[in-house]
Protein backbone atom coordinates (compact mmCIF):
# COMPACT_ATOMS: atom_id res chain seq x y z
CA UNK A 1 145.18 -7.31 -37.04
CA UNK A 2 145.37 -4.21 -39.51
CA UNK A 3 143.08 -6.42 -42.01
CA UNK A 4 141.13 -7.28 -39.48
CA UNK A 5 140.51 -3.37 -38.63
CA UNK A 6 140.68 -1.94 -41.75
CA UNK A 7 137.86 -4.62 -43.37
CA UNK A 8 136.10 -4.49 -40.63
CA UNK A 9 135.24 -0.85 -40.33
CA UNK A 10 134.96 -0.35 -43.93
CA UNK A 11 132.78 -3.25 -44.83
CA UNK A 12 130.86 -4.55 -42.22
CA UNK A 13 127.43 -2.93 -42.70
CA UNK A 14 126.74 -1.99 -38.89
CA UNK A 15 130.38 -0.67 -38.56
CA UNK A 16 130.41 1.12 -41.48
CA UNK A 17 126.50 2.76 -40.57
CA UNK A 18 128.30 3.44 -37.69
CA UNK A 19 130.88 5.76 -39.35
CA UNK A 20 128.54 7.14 -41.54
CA UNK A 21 126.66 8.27 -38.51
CA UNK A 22 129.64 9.62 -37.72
CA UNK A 23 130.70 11.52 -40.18
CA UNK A 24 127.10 13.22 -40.31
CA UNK A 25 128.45 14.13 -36.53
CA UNK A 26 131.23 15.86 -38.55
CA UNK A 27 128.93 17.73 -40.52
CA UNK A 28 127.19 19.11 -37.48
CA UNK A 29 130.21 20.04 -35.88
CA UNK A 30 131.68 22.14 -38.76
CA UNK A 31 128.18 24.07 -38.98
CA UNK A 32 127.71 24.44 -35.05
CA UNK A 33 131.34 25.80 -35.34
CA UNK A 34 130.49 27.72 -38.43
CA UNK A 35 127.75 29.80 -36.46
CA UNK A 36 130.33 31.04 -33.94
CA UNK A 37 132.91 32.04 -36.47
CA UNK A 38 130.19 34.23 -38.77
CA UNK A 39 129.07 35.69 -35.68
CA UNK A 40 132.74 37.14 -34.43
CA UNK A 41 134.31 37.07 -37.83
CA UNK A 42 131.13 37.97 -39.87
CA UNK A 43 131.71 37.29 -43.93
CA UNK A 44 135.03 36.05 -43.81
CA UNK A 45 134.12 33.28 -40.94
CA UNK A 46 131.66 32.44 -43.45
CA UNK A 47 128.53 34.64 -42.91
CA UNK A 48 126.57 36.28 -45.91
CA UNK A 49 128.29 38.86 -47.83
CA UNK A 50 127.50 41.94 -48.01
CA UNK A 51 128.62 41.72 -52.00
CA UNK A 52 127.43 39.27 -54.88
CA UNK A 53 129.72 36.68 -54.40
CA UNK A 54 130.42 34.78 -58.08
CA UNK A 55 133.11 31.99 -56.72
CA UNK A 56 132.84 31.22 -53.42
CA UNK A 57 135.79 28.93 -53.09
CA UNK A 58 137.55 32.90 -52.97
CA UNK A 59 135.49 33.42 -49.82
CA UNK A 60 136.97 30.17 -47.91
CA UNK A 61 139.11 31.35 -45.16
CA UNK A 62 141.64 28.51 -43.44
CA UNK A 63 142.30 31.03 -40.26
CA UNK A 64 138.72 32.40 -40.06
CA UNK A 65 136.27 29.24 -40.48
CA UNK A 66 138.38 25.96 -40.70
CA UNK A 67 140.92 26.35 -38.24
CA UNK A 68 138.78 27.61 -35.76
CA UNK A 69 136.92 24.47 -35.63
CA UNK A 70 140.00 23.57 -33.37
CA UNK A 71 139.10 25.73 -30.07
CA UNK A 72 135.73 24.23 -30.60
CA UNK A 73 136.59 20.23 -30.46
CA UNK A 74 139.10 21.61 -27.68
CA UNK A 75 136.57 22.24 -25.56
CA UNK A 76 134.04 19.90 -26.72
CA UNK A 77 136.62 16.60 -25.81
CA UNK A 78 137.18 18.18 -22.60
CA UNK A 79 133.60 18.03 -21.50
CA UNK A 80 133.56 14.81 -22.83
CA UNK A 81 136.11 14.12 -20.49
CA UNK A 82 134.80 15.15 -17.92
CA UNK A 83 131.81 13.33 -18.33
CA UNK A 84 133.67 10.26 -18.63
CA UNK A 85 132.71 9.67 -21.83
CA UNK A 86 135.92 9.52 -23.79
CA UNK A 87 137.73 7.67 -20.99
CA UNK A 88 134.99 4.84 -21.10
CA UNK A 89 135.94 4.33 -24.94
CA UNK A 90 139.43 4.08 -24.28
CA UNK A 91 139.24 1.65 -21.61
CA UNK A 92 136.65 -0.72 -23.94
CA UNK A 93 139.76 -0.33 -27.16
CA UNK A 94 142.24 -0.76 -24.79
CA UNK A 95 141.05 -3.75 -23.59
CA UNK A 96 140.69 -5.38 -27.00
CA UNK A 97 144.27 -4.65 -27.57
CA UNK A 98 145.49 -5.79 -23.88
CA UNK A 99 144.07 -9.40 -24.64
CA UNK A 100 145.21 -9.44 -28.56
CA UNK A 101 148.56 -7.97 -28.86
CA UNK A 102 149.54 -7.98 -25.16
CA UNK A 103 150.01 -4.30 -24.48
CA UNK A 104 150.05 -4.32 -20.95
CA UNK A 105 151.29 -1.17 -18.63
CA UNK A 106 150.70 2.30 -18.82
CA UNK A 107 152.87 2.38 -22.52
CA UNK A 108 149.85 0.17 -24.32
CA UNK A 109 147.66 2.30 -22.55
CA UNK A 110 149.27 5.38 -24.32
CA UNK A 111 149.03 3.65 -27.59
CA UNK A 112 144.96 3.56 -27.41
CA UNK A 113 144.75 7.11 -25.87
CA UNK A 114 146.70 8.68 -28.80
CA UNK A 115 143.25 8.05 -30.84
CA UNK A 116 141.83 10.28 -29.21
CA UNK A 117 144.56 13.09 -27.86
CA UNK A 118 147.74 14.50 -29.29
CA UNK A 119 151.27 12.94 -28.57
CA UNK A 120 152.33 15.26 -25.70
CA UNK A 121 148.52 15.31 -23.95
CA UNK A 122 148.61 11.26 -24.35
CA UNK A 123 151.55 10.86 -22.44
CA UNK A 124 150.31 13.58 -19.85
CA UNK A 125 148.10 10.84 -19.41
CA UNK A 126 150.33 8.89 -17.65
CA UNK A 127 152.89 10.95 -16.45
CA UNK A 128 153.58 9.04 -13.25
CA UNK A 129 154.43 5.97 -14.84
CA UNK A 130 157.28 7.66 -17.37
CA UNK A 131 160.39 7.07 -15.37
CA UNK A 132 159.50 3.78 -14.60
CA UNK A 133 158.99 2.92 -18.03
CA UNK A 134 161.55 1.07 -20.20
CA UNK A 135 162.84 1.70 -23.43
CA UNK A 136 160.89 -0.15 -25.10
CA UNK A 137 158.16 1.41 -23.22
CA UNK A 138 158.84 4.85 -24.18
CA UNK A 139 159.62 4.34 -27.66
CA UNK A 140 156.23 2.69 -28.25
CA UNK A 141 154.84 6.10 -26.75
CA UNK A 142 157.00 8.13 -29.07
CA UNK A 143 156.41 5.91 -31.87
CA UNK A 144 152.34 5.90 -31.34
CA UNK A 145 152.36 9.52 -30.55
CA UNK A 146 153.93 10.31 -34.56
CA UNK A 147 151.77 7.13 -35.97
CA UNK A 148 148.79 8.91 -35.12
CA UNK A 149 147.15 12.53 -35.58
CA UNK A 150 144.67 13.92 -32.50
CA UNK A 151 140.48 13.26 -32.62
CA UNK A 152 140.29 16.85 -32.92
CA UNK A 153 142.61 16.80 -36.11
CA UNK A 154 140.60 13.96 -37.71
CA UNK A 155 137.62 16.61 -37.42
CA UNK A 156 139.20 19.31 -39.31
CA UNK A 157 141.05 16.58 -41.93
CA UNK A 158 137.53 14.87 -42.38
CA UNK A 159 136.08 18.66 -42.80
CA UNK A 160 138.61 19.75 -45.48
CA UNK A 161 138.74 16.41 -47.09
CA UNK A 162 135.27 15.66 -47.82
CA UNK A 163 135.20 16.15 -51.21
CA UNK A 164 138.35 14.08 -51.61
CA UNK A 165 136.19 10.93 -51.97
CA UNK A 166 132.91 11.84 -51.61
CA UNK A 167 129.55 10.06 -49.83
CA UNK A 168 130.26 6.00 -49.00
CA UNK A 169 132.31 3.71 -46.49
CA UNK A 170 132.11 6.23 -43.75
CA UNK A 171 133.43 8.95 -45.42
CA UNK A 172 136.45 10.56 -44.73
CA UNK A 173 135.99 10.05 -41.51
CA UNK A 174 135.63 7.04 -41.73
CA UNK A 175 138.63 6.22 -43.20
CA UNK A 176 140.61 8.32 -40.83
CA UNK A 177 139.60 6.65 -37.78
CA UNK A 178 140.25 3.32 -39.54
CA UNK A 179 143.97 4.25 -39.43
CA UNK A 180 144.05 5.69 -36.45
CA UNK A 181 143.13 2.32 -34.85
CA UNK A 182 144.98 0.14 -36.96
CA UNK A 183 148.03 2.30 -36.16
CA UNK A 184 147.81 0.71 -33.04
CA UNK A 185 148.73 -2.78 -33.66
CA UNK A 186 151.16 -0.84 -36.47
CA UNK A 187 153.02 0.81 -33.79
CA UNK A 188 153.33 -1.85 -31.39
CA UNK A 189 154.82 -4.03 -34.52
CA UNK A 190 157.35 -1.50 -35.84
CA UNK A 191 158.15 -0.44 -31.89
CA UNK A 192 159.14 -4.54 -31.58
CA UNK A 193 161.05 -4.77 -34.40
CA UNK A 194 163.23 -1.42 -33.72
CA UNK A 195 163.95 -2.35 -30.42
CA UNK A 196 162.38 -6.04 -29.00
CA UNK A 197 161.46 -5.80 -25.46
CA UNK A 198 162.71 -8.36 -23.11
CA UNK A 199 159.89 -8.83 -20.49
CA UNK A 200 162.08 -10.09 -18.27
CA UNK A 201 164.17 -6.70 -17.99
CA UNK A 202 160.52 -4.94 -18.12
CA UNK A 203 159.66 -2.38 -15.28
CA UNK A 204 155.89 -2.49 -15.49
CA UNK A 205 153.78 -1.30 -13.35
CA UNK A 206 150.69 -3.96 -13.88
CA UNK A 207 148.29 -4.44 -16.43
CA UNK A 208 146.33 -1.87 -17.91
CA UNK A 209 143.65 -1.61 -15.84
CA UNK A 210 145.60 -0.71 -12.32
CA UNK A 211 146.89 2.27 -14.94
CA UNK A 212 142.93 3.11 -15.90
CA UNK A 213 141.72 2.97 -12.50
CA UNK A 214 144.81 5.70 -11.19
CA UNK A 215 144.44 7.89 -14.01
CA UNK A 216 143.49 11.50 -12.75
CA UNK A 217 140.85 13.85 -14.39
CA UNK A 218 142.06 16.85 -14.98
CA UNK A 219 138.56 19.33 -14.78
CA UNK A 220 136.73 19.97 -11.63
CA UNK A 221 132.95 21.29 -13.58
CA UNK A 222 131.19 21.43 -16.47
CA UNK A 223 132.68 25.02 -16.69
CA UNK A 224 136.57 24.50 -15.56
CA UNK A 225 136.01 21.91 -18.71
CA UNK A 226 134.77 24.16 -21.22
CA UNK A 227 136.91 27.22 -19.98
CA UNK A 228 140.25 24.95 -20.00
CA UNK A 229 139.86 23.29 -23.22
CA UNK A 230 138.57 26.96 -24.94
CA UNK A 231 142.00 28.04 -23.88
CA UNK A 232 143.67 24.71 -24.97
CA UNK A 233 142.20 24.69 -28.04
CA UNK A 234 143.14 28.38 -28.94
CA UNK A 235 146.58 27.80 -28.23
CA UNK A 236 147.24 24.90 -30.72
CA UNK A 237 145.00 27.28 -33.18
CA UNK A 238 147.72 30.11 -33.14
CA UNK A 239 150.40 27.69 -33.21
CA UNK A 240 148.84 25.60 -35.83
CA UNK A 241 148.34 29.19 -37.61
CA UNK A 242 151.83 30.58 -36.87
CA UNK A 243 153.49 27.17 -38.09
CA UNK A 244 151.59 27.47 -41.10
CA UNK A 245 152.80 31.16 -41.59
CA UNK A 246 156.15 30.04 -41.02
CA UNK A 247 156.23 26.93 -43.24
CA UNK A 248 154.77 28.33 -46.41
CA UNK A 249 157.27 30.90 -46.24
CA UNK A 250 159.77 29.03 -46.00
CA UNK A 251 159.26 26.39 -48.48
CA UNK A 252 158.45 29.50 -50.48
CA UNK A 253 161.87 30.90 -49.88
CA UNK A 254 163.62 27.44 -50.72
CA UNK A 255 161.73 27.34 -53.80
CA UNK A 256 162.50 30.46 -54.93
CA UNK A 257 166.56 29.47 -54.39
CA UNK A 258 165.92 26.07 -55.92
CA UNK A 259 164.76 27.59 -59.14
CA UNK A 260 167.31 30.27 -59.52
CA UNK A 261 169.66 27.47 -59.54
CA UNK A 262 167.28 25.59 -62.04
CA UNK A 263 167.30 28.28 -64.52
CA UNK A 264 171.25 28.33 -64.52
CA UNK A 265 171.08 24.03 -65.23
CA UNK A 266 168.10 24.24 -67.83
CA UNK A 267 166.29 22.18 -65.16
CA UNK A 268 162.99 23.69 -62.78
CA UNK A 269 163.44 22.45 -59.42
CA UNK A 270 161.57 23.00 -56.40
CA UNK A 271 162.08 21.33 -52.62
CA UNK A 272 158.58 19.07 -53.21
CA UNK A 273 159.80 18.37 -56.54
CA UNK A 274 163.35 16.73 -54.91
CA UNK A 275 161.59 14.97 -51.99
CA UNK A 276 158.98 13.79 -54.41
CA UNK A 277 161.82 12.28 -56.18
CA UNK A 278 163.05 10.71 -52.87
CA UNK A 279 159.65 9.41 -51.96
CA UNK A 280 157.76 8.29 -55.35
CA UNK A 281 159.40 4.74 -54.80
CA UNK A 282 157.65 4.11 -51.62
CA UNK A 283 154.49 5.86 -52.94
CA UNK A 284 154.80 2.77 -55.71
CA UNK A 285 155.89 0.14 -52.94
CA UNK A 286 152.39 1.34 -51.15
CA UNK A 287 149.94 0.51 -54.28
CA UNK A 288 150.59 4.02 -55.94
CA UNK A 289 150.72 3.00 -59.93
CA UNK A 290 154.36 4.36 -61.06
CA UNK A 291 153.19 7.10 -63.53
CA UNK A 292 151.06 8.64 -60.41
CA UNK A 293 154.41 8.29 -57.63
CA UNK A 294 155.89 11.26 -58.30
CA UNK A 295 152.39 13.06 -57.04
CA UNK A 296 152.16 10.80 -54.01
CA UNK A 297 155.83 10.78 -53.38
CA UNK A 298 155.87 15.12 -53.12
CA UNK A 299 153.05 14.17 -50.62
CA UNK A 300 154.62 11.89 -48.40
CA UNK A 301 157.78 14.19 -48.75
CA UNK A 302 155.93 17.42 -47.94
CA UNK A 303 154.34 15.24 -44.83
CA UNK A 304 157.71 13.68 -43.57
CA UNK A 305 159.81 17.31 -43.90
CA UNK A 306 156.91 19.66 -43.13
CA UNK A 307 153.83 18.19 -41.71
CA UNK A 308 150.47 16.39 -42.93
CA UNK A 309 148.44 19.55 -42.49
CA UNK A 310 150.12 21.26 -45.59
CA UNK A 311 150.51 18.11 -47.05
CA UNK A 312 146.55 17.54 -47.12
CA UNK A 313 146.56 21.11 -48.46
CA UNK A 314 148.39 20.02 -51.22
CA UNK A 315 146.55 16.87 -52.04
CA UNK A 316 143.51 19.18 -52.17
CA UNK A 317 144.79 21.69 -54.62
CA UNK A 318 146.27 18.43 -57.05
CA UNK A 319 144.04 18.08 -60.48
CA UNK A 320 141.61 14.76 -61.07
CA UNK A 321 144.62 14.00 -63.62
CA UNK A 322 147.96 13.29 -60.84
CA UNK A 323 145.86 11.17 -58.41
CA UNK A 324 142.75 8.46 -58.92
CA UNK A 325 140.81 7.87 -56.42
CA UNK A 326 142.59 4.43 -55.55
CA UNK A 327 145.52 6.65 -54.79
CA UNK A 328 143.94 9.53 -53.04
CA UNK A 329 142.78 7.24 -50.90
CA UNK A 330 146.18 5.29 -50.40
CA UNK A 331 147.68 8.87 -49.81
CA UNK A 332 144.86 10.02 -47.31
CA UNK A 333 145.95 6.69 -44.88
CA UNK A 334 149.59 7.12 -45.62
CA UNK A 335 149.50 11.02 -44.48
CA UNK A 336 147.76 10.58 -41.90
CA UNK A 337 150.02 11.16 -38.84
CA UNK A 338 152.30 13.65 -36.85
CA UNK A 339 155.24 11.90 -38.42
CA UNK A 340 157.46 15.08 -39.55
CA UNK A 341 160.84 16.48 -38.51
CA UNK A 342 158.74 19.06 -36.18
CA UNK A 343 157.04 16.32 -34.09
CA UNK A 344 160.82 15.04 -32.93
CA UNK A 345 161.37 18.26 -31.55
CA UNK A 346 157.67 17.95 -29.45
CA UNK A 347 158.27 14.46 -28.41
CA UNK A 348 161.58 15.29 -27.13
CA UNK A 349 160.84 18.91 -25.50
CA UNK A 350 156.90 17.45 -24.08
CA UNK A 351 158.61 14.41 -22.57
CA UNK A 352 161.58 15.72 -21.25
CA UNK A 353 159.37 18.46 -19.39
CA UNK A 354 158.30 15.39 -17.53
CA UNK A 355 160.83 13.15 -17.01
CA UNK A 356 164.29 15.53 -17.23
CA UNK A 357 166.28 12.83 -16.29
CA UNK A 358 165.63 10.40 -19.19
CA UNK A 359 166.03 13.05 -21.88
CA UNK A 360 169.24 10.89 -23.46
CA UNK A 361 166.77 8.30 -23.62
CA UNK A 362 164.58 10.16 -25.16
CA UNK A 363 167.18 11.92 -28.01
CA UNK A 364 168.32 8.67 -28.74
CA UNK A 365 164.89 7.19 -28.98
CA UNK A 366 163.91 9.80 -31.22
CA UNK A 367 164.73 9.21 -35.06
CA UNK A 368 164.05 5.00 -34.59
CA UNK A 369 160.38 6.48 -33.16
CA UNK A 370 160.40 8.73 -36.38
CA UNK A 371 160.92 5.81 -38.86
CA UNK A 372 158.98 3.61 -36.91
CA UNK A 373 155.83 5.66 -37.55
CA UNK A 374 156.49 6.69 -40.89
CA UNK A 375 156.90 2.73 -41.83
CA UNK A 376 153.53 2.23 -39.77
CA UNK A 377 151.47 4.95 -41.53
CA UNK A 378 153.06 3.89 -44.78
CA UNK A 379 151.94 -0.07 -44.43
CA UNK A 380 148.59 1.36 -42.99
CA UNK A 381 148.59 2.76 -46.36
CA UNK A 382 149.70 -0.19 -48.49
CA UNK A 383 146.69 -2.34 -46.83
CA UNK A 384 144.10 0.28 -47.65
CA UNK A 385 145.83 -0.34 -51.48
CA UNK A 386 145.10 -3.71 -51.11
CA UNK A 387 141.46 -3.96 -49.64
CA UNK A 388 140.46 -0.81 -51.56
CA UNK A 389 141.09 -2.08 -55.60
């Protein structure tokens, strides 16, 4: 089914006009979003300076014209929401996946939403079904949730990544709503094999479409909808900020230990270099040629222990030389999902808030739902190798 997906989208003419289409969306987003910011921010939200500007990669500003492309997709999904837009494309992929892969109940359901939303606002989705659900059931939530990044993340990802691999197949995109979907199928394998489900000792609550038909709408206007998701979206823009703050100081600060204790064993040593070391074996297993692995393992390390955001960062900022373009690409499917220590510590805390009384489910559910969606971003990864020579 991830072959299926993955040649499908990227090589089937109509599909892949289809992303391209797309990804000129993209484009129009990050400009409509780049008039607001140069209005309130002026020059550093990326309105003309009042100075002759010779490089103007120094006037890109992450907090003051990228990141605030957030609070607009925020509210811009929310409308859509509203208008029953969005819903009607989840119910049309869920129901390709209900009659392929069997994903009945409100935890398949889950698994299609998370293309769209984040892994707490997915679940939200369905919060009366949680404490029926088995465990099965919830780790295939958990492990979908970390498999997969939010649509409004693709949007900045796609923004930032552009250059990455240029014009073609959809463009970034493209590629990153390729994953997301196959990351269905990749969750609902890697959920099976962690912990089968006995469907005789499942609690379901019928097939997907009773779940569809019950599932509540959360804004009451055109205006609670824009209002609500402007204040969603500005929230996960200061934490998304903050974390950022907070992360690149603190790899900073482990860095700056690690090569102290370099310089007294005649060896430089850094935390992406000692991850990288950890990682550059499945970085090969994935398609990644050896003398390149130590690049893409740093990558997936930085990902796994940090998060993809800085870990896209990083890919950015590495020369033509460390990466091809075979393995950029290979890297750009393998990041991309919420997969890191941090997102066990928002799967736990977001579904315990709904369901207290399954939280030791939950903890214990929480580091086979971690590898589970590392191993299903990582294959997503190895199959782009493959179709992608």
């Amino acid at each position: 089914m991830q072959f299926v997906i993955c040649v499908a989208f990227t090589q089937l003419s109509f599909l892949q006009g289809a992303l391209e289409a797309l990804n000129g969306g993209v484009q129009a987003l990050s400009h409509a979003s780049a008039k607001g910011t140069s209005f309130v921010f002026g020059f550093i939200g990326g309105g003309p300076a009042p100075f002759e500007v010779k490089d103007p990669n120094f006037m890109l500003s992450l907090a003051f014209q990228i990141l605030p492309l957030i609070i607009f997709i925020s509210a811009l999904s929310a409308l859509l929401w509203y208008w029953q837009v969005l819903p009607l494309l989840v119910k049309m992929i869920s129901g390709f996946f209900e009659r392929t892969l069997n994903t009945q109940g409100p935890a398949g359901l889950v698994a299609v939403i998370n293309i769209f939303l984040g892994q707490v606002e997915s679940a939200l989705m369905v919060k009366p079904y949680l404490a029926r659900m088995t465990k099965h059931d919830l780790l295939l939530v958990m492990t979908a949730g970390m498999a997969m990044i939010a649509g409004s993340m693709m949007v900045i990802y796609s923004a930032m990544l552009g250059p990455q691999l240029g014009p073609g197949m959809g463009g970034v995109l493209g590629h990153l709503i390729t994953k997301s979907i196959m990351s269905v199928p990749a969750s609902i394998l890697f959920a099976h094999l962690l912990l089968p489900e006995s469907r005789n000792l499942s609690v379901h609550t019928g097939p997907v479409e009773s779940t569809k038909t019950q599932m509540h709408h959360p804004y009451k206007s055109v205006m609670d909808a824009i209002t609500r998701g402007t204040s969603e979206g500005l929230s996960i823009y200061l934490n998304v900020v903050a974390i950022l703050i907070v992360l690149s100081a603190l790899v900073a600060l482990g860095n700056d230990g690690l090569a102290r204790v370099g310089l007294e064993i005649g060896y430089p040593l850094s935390i992406q270099g000692c991850v990288g070391w950890l990682f550059a074996p499945v970085a090969w297993l994935m398609g990644v040629p050896w003398d390149q692995a130590m690049a893409g393992g740093q990558l997936l390390g930085v990902k796994t222990v940090l998060n993809e955001f800085l870990a896209y960062l990083d890919l950015i900022k590495l020369p033509d030389a460390a990466l091809d373009a075979h393995s950029r690409l290979v890297m750009i499917y393998a990041l991309c999902g919420f997969a890191n220590l941090g997102s066990i510590g928002i799967q736990i805390s977001g579904l315990s808030a709904m369901i207290p009384e399954r939280r030791d489910e939950l903890n214990s559910l929480a580091w086979p739902s971690f590898i589970a969606a590392i191993l299903a971003s990582c294959m997503n990864g190895a199959i782009a190798g493959l179709i992608f020579p």
